[in-house]
N, C-alpha and C. Protein backbone atom coordinates (compact mmCIF):
# COMPACT_ATOMS: atom_id res chain seq x y z
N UNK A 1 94.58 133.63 164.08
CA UNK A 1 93.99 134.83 164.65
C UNK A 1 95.12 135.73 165.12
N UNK A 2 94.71 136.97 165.04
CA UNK A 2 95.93 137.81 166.13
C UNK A 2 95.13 139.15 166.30
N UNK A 3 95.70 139.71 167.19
CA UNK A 3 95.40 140.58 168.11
C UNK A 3 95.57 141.89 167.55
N UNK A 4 94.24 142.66 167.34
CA UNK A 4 94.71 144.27 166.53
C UNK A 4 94.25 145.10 167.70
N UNK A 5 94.77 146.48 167.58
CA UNK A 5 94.15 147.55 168.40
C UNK A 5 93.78 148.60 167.27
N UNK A 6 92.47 149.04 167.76
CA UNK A 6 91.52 149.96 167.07
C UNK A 6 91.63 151.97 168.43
N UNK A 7 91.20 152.93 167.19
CA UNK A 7 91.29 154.02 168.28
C UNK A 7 90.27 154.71 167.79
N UNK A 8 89.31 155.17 168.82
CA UNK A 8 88.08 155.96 168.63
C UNK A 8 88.27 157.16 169.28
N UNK A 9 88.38 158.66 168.43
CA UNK A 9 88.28 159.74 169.29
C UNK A 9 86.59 160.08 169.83
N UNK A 10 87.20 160.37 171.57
CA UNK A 10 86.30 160.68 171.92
C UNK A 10 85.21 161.74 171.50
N UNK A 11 85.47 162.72 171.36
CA UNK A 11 84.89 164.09 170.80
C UNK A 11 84.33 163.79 170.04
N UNK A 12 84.22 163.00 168.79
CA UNK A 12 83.81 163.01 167.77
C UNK A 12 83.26 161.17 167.38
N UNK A 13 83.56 160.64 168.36
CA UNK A 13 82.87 159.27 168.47
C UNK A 13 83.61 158.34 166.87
N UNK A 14 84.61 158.84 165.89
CA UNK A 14 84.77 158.28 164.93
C UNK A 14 86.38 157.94 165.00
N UNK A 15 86.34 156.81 164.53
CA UNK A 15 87.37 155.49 164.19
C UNK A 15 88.60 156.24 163.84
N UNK A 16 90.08 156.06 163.96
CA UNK A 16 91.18 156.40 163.08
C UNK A 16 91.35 155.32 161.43
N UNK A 17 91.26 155.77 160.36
CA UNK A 17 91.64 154.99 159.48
C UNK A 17 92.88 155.73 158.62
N UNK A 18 93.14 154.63 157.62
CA UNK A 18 94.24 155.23 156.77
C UNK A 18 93.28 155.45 155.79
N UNK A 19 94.18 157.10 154.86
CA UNK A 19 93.58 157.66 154.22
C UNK A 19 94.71 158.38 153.21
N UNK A 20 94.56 158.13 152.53
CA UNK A 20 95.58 158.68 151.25
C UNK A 20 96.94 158.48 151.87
N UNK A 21 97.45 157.79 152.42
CA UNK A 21 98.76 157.19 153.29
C UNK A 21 98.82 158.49 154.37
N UNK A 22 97.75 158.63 154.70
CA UNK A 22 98.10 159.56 155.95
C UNK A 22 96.93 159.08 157.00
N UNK A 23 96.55 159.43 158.14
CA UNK A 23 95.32 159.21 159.05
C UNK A 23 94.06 160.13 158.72
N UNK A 24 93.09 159.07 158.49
CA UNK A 24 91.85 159.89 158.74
C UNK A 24 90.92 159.59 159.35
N UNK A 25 89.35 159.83 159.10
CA UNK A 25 88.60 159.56 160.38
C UNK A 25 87.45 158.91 159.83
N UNK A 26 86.67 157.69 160.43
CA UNK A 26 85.64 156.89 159.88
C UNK A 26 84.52 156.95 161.04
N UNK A 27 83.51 156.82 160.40
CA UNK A 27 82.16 156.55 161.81
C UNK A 27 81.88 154.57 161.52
N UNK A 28 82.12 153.93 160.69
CA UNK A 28 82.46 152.69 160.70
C UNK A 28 83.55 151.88 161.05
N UNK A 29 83.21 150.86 161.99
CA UNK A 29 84.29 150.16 162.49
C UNK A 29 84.83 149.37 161.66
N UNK A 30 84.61 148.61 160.57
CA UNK A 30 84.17 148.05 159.81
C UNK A 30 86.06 148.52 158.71
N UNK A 31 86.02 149.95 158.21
CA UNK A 31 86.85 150.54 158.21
C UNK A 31 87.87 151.01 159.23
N UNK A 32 88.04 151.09 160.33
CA UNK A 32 88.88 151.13 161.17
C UNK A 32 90.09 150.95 160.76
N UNK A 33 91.04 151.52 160.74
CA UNK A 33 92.48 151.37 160.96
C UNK A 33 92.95 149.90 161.75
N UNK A 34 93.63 149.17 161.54
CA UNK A 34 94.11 148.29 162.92
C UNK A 34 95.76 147.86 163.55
N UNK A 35 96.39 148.49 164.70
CA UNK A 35 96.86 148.57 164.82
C UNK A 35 97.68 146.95 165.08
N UNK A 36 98.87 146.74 164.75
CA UNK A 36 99.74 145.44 165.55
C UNK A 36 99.86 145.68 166.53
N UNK A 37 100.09 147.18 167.25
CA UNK A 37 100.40 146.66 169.28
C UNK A 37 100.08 147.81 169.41
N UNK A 38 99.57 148.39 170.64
CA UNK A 38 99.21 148.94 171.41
C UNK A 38 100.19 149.90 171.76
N UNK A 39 101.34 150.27 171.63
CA UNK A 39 102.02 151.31 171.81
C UNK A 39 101.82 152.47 170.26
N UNK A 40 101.93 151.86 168.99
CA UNK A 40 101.32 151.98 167.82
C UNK A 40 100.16 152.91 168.00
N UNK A 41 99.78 152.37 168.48
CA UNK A 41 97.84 152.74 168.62
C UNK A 41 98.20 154.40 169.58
N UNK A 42 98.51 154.07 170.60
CA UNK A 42 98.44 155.32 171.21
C UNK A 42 98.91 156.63 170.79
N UNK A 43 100.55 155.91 169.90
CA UNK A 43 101.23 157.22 169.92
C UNK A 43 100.40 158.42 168.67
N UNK A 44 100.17 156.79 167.75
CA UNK A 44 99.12 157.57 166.59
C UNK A 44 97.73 158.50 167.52
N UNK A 45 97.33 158.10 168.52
CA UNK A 45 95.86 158.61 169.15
C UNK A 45 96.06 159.82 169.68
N UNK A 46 97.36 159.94 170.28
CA UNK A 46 98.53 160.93 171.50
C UNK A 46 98.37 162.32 169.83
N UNK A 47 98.65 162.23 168.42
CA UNK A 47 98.95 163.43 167.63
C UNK A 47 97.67 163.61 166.61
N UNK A 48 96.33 162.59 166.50
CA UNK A 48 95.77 162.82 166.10
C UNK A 48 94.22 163.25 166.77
N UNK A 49 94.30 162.67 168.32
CA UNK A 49 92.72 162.97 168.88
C UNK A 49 93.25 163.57 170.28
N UNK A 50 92.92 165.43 169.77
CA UNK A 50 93.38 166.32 171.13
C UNK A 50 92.57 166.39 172.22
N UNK A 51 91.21 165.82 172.01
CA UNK A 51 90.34 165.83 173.51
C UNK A 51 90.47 164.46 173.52
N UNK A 52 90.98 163.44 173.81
CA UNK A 52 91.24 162.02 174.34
C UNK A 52 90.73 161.23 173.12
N UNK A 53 90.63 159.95 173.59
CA UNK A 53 90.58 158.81 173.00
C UNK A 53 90.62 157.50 173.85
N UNK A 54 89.77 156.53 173.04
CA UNK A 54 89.80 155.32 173.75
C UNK A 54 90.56 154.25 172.75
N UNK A 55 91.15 153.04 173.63
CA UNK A 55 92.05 152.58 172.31
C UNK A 55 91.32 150.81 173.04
N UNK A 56 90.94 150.21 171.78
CA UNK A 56 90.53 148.73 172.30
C UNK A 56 90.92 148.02 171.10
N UNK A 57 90.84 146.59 171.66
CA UNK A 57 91.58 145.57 171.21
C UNK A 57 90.87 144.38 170.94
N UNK A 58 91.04 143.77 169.85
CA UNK A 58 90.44 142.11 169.75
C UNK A 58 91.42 141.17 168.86
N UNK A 59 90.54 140.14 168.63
CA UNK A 59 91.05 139.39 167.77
C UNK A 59 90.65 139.60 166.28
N UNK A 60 91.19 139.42 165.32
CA UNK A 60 90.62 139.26 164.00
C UNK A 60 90.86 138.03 163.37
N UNK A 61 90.11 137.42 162.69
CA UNK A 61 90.67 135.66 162.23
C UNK A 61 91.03 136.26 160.79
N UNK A 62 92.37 135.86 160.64
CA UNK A 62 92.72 135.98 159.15
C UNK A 62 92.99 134.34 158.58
N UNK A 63 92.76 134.87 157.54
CA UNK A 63 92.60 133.60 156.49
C UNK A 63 93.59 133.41 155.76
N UNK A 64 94.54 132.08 156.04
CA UNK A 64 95.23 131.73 154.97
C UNK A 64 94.82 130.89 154.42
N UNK A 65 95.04 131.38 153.22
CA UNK A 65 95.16 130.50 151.59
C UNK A 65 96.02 129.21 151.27
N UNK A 66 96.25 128.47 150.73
CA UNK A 66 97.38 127.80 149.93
C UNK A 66 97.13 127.19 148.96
């Protein structure tokens, strides 16, 4: 398992994702962007969501193979 951070602009209630290698915006979490750490998360939230943002965090279980 490890620990991602996700960012939802407020204003507009929708997800940051990647989008043609640049940021774009999802109403599914599902799609969400996911960040490795939390400084990541913000600075991306700080140039893409100008009326605020909330930034939260979980686990995701990834699956290895062999």
């Amino acid at each position: 398992m490890r620990r991602v951070f996700i960012v939802q602009d407020r204003e507009s209630a929708l997800f940051l994702c990647p989008k043609y290698g640049d940021v774009g915006y999802t109403q599914w979490l599902h799609e969400a962007g996911r960040f490795d750490d939390e400084e990541s998360a913000v600075e991306t939230a700080n140039f893409h969501c100008t009326e605020g943002f909330n930034v939260s965090s979980f686990f995701e279980h990834t699956n290895i193979l062999n």
